[in-house]
C-alpha atoms as a PDB file:
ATOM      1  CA  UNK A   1     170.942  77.551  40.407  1.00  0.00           C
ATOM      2  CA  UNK A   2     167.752  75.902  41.233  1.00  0.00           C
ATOM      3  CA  UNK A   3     167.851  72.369  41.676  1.00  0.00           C
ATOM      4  CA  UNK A   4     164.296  71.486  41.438  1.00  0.00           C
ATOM      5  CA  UNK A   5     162.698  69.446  38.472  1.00  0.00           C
ATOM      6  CA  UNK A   6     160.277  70.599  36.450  1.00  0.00           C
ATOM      7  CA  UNK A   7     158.327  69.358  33.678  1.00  0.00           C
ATOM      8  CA  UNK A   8     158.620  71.012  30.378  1.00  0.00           C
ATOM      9  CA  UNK A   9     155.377  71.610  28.407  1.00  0.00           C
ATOM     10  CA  UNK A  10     154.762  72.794  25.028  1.00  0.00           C
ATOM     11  CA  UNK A  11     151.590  74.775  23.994  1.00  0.00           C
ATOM     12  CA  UNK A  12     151.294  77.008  20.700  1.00  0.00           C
ATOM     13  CA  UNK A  13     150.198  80.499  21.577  1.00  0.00           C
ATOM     14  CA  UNK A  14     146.803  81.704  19.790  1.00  0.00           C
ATOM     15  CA  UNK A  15     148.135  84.264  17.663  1.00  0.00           C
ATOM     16  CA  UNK A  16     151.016  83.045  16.535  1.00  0.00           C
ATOM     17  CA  UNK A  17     152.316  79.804  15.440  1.00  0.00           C
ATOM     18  CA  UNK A  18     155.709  80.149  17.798  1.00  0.00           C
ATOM     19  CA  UNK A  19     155.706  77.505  20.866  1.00  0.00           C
ATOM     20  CA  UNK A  20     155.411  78.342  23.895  1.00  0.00           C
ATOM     21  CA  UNK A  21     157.780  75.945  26.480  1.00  0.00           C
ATOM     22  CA  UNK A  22     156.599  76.411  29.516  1.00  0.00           C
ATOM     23  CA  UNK A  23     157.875  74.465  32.794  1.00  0.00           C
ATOM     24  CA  UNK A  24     155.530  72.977  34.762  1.00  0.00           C
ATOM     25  CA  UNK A  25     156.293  71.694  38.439  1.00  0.00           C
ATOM     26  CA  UNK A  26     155.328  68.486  39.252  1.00  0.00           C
ATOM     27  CA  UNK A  27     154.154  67.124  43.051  1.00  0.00           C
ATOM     28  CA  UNK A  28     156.665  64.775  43.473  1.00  0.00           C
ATOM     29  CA  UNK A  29     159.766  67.637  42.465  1.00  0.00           C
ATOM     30  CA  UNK A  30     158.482  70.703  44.085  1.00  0.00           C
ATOM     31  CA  UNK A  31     158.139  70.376  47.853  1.00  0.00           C
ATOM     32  CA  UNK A  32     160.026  73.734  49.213  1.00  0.00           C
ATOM     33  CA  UNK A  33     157.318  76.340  48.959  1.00  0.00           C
ATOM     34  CA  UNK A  34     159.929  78.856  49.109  1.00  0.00           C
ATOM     35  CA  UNK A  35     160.982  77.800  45.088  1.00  0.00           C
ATOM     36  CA  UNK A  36     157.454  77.622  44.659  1.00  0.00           C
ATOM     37  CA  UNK A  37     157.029  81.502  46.330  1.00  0.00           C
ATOM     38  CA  UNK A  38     160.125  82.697  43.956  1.00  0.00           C
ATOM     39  CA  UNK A  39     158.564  81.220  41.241  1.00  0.00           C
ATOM     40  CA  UNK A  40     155.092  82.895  41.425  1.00  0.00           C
ATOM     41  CA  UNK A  41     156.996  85.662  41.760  1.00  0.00           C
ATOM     42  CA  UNK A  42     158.340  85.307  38.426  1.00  0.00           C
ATOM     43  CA  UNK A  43     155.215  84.615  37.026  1.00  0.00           C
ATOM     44  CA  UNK A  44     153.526  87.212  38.628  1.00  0.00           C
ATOM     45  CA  UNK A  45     156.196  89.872  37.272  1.00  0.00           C
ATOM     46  CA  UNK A  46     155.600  88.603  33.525  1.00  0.00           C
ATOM     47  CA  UNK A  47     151.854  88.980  34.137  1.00  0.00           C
ATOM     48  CA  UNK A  48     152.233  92.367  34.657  1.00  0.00           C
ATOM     49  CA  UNK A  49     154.818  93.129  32.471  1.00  0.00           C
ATOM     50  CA  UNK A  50     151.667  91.249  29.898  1.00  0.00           C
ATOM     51  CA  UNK A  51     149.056  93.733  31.502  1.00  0.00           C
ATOM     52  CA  UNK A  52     150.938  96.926  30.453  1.00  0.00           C
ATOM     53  CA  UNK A  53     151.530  95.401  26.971  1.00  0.00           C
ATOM     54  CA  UNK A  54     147.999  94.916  26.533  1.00  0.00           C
ATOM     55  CA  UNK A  55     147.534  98.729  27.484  1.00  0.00           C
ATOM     56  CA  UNK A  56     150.064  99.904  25.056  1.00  0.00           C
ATOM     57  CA  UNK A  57     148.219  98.632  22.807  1.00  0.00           C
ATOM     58  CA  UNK A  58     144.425  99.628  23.451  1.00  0.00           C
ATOM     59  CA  UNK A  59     146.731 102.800  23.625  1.00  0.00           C
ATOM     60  CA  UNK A  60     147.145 102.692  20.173  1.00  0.00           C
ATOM     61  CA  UNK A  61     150.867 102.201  20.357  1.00  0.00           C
ATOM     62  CA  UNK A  62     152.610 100.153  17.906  1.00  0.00           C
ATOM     63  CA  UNK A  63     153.872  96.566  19.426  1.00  0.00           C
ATOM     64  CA  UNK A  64     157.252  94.944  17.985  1.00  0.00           C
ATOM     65  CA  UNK A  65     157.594  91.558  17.770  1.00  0.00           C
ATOM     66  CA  UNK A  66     158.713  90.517  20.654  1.00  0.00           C
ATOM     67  CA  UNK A  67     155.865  92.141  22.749  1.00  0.00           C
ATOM     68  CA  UNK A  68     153.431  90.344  20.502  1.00  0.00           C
ATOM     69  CA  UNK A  69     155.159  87.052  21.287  1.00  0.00           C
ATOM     70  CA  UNK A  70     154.532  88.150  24.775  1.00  0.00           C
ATOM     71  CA  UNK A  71     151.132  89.258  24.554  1.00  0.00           C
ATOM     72  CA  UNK A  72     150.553  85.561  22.917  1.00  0.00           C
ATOM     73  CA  UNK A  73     151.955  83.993  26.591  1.00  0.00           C
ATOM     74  CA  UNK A  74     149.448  85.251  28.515  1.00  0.00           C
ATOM     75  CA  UNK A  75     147.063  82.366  29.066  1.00  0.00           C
ATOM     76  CA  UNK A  76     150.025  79.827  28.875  1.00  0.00           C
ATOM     77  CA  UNK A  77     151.527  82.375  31.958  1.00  0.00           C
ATOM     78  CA  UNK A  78     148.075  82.710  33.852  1.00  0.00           C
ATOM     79  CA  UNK A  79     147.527  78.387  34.147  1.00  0.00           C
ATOM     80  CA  UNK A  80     151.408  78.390  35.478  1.00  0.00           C
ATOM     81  CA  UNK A  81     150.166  81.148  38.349  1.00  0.00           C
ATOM     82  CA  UNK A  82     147.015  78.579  39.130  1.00  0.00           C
ATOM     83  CA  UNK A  83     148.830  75.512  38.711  1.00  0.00           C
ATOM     84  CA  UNK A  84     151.822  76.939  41.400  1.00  0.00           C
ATOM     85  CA  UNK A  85     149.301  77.947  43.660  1.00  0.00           C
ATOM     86  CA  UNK A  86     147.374  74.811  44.219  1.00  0.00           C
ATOM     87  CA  UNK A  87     150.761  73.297  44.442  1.00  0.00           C
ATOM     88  CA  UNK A  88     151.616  75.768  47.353  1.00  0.00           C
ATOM     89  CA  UNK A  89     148.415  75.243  49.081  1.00  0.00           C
ATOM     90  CA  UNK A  90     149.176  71.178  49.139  1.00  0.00           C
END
């Protein structure tokens, strides 16, 4: 497992009144870029899985709950990507 520390942060998403808990590397915990590359990898993968959501449903297709909660994560998902990548530029 990974051993770095991350800082947990809590943000309601805008459609819904579920939290959102979303970890949050810090300066001093993240220094190996490689965590920080596996990480916006993660990040980048739930983007997109968000991106074909979102066409499902200009689609017209019916969403279930779970890919509304989704949906909901996208902006909470998009500050991660920025906030990793001005860590990996550091």
């Amino acid at each position: 497992m990974d051993s770095t520390k991350l800082t947990k942060c809590s943000t309601t998403s805008p459609n819904y009144s579920d939290k959102v808990n979303i970890e949050i590397p810090t300066d001093a915990t993240v220094t190996n870029t490689e965590n920080i590359d596996r990480q916006l990898k993660r990040e980048h993968k739930r983007l997109l899985q968000i991106e074909e959501i979102e066409k499902k449903k200009q689609a017209g297709e019916n969403l279930n709950k779970d890919q509304l909660i989704k949906l909901g994560h996208k902006q909470a998902v998009e500050q991660l990507i920025e906030q990793l990548t001005l860590l990996k530029t550091k």
